[in-house]
Protein backbone atom coordinates (compact mmCIF):
# COMPACT_ATOMS: atom_id res chain seq x y z
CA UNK A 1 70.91 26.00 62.35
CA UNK A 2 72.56 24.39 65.44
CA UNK A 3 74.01 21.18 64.99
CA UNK A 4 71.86 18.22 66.48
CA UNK A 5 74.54 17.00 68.48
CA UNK A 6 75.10 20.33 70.14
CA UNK A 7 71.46 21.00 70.99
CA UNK A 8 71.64 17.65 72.31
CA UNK A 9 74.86 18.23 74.77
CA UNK A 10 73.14 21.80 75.92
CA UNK A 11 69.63 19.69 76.07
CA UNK A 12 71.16 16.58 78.14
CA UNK A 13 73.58 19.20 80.82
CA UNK A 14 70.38 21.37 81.26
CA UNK A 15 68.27 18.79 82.14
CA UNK A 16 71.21 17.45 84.31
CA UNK A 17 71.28 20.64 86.35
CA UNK A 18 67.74 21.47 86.16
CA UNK A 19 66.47 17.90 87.15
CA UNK A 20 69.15 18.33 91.01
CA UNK A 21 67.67 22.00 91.34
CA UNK A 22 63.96 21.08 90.36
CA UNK A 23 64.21 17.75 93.00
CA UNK A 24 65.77 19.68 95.65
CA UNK A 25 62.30 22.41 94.73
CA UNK A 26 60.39 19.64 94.92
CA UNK A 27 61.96 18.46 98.47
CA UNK A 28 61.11 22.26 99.59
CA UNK A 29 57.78 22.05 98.31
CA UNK A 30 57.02 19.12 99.96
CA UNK A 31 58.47 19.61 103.19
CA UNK A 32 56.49 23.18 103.33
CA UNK A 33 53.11 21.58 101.82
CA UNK A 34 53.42 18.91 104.80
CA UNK A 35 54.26 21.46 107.61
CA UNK A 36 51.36 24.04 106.49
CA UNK A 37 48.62 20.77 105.73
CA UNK A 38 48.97 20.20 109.20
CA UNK A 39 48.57 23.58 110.73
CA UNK A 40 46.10 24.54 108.63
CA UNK A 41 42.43 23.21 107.56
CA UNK A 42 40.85 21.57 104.65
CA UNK A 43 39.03 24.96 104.73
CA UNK A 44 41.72 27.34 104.20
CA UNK A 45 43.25 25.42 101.47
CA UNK A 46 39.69 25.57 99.88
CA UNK A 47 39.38 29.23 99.83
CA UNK A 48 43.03 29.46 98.60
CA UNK A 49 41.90 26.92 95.74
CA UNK A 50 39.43 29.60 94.60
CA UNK A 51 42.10 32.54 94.32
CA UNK A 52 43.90 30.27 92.23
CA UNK A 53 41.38 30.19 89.44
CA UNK A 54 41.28 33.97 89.21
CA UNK A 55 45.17 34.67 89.42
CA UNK A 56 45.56 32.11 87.13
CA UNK A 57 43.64 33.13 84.44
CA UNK A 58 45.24 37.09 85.22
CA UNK A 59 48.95 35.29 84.85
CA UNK A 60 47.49 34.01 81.50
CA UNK A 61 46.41 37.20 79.69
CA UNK A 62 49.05 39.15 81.14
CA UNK A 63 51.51 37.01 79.51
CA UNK A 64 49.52 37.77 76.40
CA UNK A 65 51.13 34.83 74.78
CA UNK A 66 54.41 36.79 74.24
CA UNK A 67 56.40 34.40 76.38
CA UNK A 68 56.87 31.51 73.94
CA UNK A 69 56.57 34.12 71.28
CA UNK A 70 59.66 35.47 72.64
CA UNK A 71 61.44 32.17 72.66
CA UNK A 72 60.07 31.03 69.26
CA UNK A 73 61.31 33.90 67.35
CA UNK A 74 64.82 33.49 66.49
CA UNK A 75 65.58 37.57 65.85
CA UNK A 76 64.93 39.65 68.74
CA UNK A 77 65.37 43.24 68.77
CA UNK A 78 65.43 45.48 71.95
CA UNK A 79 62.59 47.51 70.95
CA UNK A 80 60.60 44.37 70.93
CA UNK A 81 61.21 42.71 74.26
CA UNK A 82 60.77 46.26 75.59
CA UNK A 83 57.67 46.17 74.25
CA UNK A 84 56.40 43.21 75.17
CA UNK A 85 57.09 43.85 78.97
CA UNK A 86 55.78 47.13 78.87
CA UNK A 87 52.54 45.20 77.22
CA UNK A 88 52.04 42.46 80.40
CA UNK A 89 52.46 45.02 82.46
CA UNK A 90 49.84 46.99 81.35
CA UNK A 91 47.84 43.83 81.10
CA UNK A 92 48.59 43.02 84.24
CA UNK A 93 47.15 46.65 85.82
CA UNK A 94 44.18 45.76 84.10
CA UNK A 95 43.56 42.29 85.42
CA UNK A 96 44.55 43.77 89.20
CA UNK A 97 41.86 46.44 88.74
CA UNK A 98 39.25 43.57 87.40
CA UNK A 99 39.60 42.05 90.29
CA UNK A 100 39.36 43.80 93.06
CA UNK A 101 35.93 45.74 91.24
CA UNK A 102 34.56 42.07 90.75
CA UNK A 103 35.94 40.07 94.02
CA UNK A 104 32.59 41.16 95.75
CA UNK A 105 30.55 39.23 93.35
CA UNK A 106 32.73 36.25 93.11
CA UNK A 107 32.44 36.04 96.94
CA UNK A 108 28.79 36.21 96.95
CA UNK A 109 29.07 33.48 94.24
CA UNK A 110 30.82 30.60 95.84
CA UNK A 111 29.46 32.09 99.49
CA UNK A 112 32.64 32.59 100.60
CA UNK A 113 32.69 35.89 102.28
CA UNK A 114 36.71 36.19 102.74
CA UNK A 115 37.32 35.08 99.45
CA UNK A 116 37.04 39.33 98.80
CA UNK A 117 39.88 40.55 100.88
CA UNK A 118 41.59 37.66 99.68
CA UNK A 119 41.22 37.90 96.17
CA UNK A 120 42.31 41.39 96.36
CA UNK A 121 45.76 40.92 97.97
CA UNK A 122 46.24 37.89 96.00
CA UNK A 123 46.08 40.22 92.87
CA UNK A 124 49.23 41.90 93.63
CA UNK A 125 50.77 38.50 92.73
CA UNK A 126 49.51 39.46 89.11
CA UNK A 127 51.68 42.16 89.21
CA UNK A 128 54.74 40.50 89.92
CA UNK A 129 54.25 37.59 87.74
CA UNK A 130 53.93 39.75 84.61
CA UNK A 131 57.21 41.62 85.64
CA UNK A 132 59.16 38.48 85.31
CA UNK A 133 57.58 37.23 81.95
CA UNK A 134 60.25 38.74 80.40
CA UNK A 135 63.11 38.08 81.77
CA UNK A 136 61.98 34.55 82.33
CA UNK A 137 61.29 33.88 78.42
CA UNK A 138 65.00 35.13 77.76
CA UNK A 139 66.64 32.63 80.10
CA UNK A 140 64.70 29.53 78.91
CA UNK A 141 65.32 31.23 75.22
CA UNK A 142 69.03 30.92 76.16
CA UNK A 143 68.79 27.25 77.61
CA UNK A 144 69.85 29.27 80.88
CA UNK A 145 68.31 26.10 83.08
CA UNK A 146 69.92 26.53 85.64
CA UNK A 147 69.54 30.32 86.75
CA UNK A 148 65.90 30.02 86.37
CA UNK A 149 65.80 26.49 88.56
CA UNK A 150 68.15 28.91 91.33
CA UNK A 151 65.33 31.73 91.47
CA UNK A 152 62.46 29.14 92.14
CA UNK A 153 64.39 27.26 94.78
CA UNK A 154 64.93 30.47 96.46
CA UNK A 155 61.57 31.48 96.32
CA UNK A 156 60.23 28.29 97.44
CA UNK A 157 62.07 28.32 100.17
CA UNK A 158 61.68 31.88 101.59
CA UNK A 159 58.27 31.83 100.28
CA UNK A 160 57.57 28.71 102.15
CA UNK A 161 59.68 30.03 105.77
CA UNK A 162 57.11 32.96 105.47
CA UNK A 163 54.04 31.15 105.61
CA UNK A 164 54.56 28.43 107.94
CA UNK A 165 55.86 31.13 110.41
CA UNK A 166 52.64 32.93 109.87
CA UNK A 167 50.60 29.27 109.98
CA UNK A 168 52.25 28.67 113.58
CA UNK A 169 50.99 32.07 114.48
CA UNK A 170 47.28 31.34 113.93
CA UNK A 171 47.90 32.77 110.00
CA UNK A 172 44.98 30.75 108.41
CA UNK A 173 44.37 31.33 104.65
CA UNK A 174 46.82 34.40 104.96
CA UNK A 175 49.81 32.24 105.81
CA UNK A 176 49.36 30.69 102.45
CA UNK A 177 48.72 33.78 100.87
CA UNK A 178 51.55 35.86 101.78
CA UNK A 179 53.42 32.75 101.28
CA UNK A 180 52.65 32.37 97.63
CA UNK A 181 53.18 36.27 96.91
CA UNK A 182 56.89 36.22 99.14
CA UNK A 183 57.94 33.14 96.18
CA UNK A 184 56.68 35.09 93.87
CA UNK A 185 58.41 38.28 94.39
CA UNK A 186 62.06 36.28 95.32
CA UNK A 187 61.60 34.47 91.56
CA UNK A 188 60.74 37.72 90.11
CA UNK A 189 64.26 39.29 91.85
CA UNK A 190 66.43 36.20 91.16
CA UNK A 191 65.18 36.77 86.82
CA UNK A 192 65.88 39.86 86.89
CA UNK A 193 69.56 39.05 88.75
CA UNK A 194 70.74 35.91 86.68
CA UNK A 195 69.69 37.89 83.22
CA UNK A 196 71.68 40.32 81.75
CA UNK A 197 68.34 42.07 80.21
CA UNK A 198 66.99 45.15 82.06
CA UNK A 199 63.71 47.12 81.24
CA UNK A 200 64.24 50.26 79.06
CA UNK A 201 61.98 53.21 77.82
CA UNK A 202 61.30 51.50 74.71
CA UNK A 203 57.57 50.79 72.93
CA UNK A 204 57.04 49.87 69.06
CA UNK A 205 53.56 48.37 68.98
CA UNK A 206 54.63 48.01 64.84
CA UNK A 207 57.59 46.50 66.01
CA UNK A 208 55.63 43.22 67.60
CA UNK A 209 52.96 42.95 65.25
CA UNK A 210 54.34 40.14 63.05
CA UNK A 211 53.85 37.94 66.28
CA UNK A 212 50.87 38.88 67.42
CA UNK A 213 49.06 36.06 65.56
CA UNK A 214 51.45 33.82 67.26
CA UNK A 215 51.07 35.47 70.67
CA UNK A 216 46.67 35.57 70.61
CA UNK A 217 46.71 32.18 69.42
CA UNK A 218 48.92 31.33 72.53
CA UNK A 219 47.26 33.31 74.95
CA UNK A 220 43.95 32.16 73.65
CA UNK A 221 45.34 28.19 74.19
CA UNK A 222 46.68 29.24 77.61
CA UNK A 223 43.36 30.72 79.18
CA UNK A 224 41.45 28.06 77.82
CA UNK A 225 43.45 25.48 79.14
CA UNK A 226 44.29 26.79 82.45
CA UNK A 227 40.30 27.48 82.87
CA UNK A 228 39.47 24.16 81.92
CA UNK A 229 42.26 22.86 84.25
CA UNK A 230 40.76 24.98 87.42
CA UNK A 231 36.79 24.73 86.25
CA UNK A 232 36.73 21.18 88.26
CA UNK A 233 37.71 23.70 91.55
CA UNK A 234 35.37 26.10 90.69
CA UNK A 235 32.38 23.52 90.10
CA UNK A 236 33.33 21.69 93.44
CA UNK A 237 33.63 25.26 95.31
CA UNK A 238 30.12 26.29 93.85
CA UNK A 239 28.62 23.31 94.80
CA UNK A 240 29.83 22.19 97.69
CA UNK A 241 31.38 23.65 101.07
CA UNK A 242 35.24 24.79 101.22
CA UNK A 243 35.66 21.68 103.10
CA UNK A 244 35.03 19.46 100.23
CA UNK A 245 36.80 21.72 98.04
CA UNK A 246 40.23 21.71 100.40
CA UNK A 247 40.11 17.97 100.23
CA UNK A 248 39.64 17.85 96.50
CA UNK A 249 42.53 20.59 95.66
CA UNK A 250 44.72 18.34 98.69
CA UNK A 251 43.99 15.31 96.87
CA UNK A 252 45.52 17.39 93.49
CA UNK A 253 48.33 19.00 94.70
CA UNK A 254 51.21 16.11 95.36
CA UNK A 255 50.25 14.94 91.79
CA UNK A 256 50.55 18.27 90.66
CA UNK A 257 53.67 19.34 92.18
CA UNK A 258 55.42 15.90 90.57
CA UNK A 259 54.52 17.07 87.35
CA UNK A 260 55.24 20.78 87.89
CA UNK A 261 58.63 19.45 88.70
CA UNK A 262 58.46 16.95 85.55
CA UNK A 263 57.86 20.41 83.58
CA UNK A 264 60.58 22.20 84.74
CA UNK A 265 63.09 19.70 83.83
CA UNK A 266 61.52 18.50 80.62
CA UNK A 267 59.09 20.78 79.25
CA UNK A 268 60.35 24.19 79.93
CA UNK A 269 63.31 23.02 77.91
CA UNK A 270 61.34 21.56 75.01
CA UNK A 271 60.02 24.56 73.29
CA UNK A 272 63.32 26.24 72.97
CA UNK A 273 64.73 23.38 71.34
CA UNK A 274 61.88 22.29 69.20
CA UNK A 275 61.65 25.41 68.27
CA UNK A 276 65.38 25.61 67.08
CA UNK A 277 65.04 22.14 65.02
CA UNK A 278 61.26 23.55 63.96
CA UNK A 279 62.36 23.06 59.78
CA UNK A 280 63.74 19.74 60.00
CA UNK A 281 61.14 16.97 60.75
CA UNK A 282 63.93 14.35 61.48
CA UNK A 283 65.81 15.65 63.96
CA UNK A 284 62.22 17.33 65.63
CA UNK A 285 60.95 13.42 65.94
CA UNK A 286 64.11 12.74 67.02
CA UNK A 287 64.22 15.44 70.14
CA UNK A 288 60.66 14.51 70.19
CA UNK A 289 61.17 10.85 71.13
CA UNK A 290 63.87 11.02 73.43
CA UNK A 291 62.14 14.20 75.52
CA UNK A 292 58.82 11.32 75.26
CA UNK A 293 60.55 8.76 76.81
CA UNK A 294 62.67 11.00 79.00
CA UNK A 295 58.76 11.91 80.57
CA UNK A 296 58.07 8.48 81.01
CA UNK A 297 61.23 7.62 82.71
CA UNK A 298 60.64 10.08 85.46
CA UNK A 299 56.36 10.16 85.26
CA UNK A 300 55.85 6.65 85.29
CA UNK A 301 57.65 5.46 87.91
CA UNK A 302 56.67 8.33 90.64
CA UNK A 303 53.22 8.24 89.71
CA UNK A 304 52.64 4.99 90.48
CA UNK A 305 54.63 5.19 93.30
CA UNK A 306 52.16 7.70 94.79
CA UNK A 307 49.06 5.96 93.82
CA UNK A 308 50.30 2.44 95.33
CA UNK A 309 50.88 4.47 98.87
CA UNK A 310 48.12 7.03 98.75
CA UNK A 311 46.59 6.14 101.88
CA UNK A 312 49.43 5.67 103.74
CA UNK A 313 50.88 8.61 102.75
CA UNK A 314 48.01 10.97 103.05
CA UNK A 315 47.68 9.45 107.38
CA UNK A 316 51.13 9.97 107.77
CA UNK A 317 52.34 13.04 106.23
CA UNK A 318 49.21 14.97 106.67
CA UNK A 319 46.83 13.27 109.55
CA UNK A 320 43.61 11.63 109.38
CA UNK A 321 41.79 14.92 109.25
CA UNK A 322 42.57 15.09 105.59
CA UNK A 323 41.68 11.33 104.79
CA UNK A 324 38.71 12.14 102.84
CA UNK A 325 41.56 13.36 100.26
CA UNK A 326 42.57 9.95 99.47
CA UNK A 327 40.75 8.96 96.51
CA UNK A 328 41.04 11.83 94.78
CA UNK A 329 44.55 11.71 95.30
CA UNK A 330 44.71 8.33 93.55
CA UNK A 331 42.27 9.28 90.73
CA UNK A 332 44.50 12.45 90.25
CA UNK A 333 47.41 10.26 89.96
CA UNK A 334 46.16 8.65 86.48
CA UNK A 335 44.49 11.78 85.20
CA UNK A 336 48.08 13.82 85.84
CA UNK A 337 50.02 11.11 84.15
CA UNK A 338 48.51 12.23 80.69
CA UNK A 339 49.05 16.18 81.63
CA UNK A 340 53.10 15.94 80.85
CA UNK A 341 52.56 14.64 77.52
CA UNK A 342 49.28 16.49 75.80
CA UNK A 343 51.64 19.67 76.69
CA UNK A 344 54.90 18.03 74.99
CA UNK A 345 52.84 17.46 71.43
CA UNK A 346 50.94 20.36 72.46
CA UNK A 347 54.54 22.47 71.90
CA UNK A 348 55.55 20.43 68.83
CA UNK A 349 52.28 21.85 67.36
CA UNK A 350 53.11 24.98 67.91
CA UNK A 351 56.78 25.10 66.90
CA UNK A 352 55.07 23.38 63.72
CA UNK A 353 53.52 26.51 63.29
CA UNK A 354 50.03 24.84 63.87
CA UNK A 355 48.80 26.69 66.84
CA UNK A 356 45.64 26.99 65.55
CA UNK A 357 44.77 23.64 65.45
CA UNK A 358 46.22 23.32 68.76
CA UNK A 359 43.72 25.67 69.71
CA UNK A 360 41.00 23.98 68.49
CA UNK A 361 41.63 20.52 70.09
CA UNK A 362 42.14 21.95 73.54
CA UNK A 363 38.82 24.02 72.72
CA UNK A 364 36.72 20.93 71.59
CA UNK A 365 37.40 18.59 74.42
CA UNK A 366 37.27 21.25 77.09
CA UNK A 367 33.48 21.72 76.00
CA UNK A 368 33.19 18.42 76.35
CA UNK A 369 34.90 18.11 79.91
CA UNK A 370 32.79 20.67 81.36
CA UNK A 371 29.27 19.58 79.84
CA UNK A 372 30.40 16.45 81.67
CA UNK A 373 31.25 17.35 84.67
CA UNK A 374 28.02 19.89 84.72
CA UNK A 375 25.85 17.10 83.73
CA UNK A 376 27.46 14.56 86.69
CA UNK A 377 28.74 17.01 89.21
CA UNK A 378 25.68 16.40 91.61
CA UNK A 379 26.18 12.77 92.05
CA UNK A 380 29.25 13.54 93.52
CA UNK A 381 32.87 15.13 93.41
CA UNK A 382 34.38 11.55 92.36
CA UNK A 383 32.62 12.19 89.16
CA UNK A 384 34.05 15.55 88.40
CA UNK A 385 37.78 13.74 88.37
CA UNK A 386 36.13 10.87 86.01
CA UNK A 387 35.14 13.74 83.83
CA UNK A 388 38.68 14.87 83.60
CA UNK A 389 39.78 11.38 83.20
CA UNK A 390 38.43 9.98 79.99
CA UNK A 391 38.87 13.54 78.24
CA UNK A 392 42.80 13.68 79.06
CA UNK A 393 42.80 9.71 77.16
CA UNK A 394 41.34 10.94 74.23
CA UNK A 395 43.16 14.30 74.26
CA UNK A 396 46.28 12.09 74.00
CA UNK A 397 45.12 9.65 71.37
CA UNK A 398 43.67 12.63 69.32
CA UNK A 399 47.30 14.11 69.85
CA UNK A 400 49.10 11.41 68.47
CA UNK A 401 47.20 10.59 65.42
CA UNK A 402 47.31 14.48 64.38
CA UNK A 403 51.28 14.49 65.14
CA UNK A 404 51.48 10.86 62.98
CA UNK A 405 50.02 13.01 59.79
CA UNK A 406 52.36 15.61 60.45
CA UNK A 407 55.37 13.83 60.19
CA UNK A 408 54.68 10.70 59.48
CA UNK A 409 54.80 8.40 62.58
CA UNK A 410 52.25 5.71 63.32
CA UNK A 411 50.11 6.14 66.29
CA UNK A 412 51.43 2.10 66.86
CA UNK A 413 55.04 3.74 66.76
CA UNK A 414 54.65 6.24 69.15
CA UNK A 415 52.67 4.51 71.51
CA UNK A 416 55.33 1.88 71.34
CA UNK A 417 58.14 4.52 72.76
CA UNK A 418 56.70 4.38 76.17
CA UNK A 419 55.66 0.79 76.03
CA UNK A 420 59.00 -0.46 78.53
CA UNK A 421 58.15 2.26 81.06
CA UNK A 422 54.29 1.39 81.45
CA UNK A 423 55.32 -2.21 82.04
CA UNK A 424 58.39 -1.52 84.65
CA UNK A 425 55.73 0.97 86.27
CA UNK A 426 53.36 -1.88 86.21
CA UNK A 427 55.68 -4.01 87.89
CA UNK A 428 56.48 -1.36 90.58
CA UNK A 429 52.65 -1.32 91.34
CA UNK A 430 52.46 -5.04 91.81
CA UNK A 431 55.41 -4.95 94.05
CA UNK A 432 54.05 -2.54 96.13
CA UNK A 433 50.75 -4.39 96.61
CA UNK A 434 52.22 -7.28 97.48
CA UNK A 435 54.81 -5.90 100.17
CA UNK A 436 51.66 -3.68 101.29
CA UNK A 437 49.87 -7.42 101.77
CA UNK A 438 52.59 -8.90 103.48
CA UNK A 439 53.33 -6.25 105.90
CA UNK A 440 49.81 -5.96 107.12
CA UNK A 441 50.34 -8.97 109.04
CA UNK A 442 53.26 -7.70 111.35
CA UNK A 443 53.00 -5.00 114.01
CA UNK A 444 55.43 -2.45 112.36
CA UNK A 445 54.74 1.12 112.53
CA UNK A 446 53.31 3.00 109.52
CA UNK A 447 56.08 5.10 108.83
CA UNK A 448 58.19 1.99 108.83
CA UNK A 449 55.48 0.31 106.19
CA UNK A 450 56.01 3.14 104.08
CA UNK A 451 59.38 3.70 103.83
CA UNK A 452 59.83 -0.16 103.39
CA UNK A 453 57.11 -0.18 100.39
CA UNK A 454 59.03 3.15 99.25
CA UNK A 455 62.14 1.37 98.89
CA UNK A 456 60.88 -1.96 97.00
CA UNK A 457 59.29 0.47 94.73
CA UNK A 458 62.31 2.53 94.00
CA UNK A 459 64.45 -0.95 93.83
CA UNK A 460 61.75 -2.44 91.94
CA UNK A 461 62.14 0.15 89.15
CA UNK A 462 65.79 0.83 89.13
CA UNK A 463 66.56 -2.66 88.61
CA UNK A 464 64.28 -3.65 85.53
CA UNK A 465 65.66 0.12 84.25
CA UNK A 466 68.66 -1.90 83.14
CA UNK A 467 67.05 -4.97 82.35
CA UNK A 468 65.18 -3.76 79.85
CA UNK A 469 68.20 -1.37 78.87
CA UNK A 470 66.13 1.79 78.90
CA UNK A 471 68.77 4.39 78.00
CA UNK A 472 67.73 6.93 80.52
CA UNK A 473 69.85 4.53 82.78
CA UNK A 474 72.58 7.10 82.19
CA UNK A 475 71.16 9.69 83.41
CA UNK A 476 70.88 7.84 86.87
CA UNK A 477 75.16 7.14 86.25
CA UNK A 478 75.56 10.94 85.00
CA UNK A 479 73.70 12.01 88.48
CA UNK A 480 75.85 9.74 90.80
CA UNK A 481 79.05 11.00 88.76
CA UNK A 482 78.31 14.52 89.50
CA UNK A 483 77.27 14.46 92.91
CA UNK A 484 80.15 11.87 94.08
CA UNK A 485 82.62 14.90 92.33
CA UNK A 486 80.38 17.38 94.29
CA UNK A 487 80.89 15.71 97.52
CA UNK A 488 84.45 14.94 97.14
CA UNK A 489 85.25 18.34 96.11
CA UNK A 490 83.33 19.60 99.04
CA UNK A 491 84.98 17.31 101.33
């Protein structure tokens, strides 16, 4: 077993470099979710919302739960990763050809007509995605942060190029289309280039079948929670127009792509690690805690950020045509603040070798979610957020008191971990409400409101960082270090 101490060094530089390349993503991202908001409309992004929920589920079962399997077993041969790849492939033929026989009906279903044509190029992204499963699981398996954080910049970027290009060109929903399947295929190119894997003719179904109780019970975990994560789009889509739908996956998606970036530097790196600490429960809460607080450091703060300035920053980065997105952009905020850290004890489950019971909490309160959001969905789309509100809450709490029995730490204990970051983020929120109030009575320009409140918020936090001695503080030293030495060298 690795020594703590080196798992921690490989942990801390991997988050180092993977927290620079999954900002600067994030930057991309943002930039190209900006440019194509404002070329495109409300409807677009609706029908794109719906070819989510179908590609998503195909990326689920063509992974077939073999990706963390692949990282959570500690002997690999190459018959089995062979295996495995030749496996989501096939999986992934079989979801392309679902697809494109069922598109018609899901088109007559949410009475979106396109959504066919759609649908079926969109499939092709199935395709790629289980292509680089594989080569993926082998780089995170290898702490390899920093390669994988290179191939999604890349794609992000090219990915992004392509579609506002084809947005300025009168594009519509294809601009976003063919700019999701361009990132796709450029992350897909830069796996297979920064690992030193390559596919061979190699298949041993006796070879995997000590992990496919591990594997079923993931994949079974993943559908169910990516399903219950894109029901809310499918419930808004069948019940009310695109429209509605584009502002309700609009409101989602800067929420969404803060804690997609939170995953890639925190979570994506968890499981490997757990997973090589799974036999000793004191260095596991260890990791645990400081990857918990870690979370917080970086959630907290942003989150609240985002909420405090919704409105603002929905007029000015996207125009008033997309206003209607506002509250659920601020309700999204708080229900994406518990996402990060059901998936951390989610993977500590699962490295526990508890997957089943995993399984069945996700299970339990999805019924739940979605008998709620059936039962309130036609007194409005605010209710269907609610919904997915008060079930994330008590998926948390229910999380923590299982992982307390486990390894006995209190629910009081835990809870108490994140306690300094909820009150510095509380703090932030109440000093962006009151510069908000204070600036409404001058004349200033909104862009100059915002970056003002921006930078009281950032101060805000950054300063009671240190008073309350949070030890993440050195992570904000070890960044400044590296790129001062980066510039100077440059220079």
């Amino acid at each position: 077993m690795e020594n703590i101490s080196d798992l921690k060094s490989k942990a801390v530089n991997g988050s180092l470099w993977s927290m620079l390349e999954q900002f600067s993503m994030l930057f991309v991202q943002f930039v190209v979710g900006v440019i194509l908001a404002r070329l495109l409309s409300p409807g677009d992004y609706g029908l794109l919302a719906l070819t989510i929920v179908f590609s998503g589920v195909s990326a689920a079962v063509t992974d077939g739960g073999f990706e963390k399997s692949l990282i959570h077993k500690k002997d690999l041969s190459s018959v089995q990763i062979n295996t495995i790849f030749f496996i989501n492939i096939a999986l992934g033929l079989v979801m392309v050809f679902v697809i494109i026989l069922f598109a018609p009906m899901a088109a007559i279903f949410f009475n979106a007509p396109k959504l066919t044509i759609v649908l079926r190029v969109m499939s092709v992204g199935i395709i790629i995605n289980a292509a680089g499963q594989t080569p993926s699981a082998l780089l995170r398996k290898h702490l390899a942060f920093k390669k994988i954080s290179y191939s999604h910049i890349f794609g992000s970027v090219l990915g992004g190029i392509t579609g506002i290009v084809l947005a300025i060109n009168g594009g519509g929903v294809w601009a976003l289309v063919i700019s999701t399947l361009t990132s796709q295929l450029i992350m897909l190119l830069g796996y297979l280039y920064c690992s030193s894997w390559r596919p061979k003719l190699e298949f041993s179904y006796s070879s995997i079948k000590s992990m496919l109780s591990f594997g079923l019970t993931i994949l079974f975990s993943s559908i169910v929670f990516f399903v219950i994560q894109q029901f809310n789009n499918m419930a808004v889509g069948r019940y009310y127009d695109k429209t509605q739908l584009g502002l309700f996956h609009r409101g989602s998606r800067l929420p969404e792509l803060i804690t997609s970036v939170v995953e890639g530097v925190v979570l994506k790196m968890a499981f490997p690690v757990f997973s090589k600490v799974q036999d000793n429960n004191e260095q596991l809460s260890e990791i645990l805690k400081k990857t918990i607080q870690i979370l917080a450091f970086i959630t907290f703060p942003l989150m609240t950020i985002l909420f405090s300035n919704a409105r603002d920053l929905t007029i000015m980065l996207f125009t008033k045509k997309w206003e209607g997105s506002i509250v659920f952009l601020e309700f999204f905020c708080i229900v994406k603040l518990f996402y990060p850290f059901i998936i951390i004890y989610k993977e500590v489950l699962l490295v526990k070798g508890h997957a089943a019971l995993s399984s069945k909490i996700l299970v339990g309160f999805s019924i739940v979610e979605i008998i709620c959001v059936l039962a309130f969905i036609s007194h409005g789309v605010i209710y269907v957020i609610i919904s997915s509100l008060i079930m994330a809450i008590f998926q948390y709490l229910t999380y923590l008191w299982f992982f307390s029995k486990k390894i006995n730490i209190s629910v009081i204990d835990q809870l108490g971990w994140i306690g300094k970051y909820v009150f510095a983020a509380f703090l932030v929120f109440l000093a962006t409400v009151i510069t908000d109030k204070v600036l409404n009575f001058s004349e200033i320009s909104l862009l100059l409101k915002l970056l003002i409140k921006l930078l009281v918020g950032v101060q805000v936090y950054i300063l009671f960082a240190f008073v309350l001695k949070m030890k993440e503080t050195v992570y904000i030293k070890n960044v400044t270090q590296f790129l001062t030495k980066r510039i100077d060298a440059a220079l």
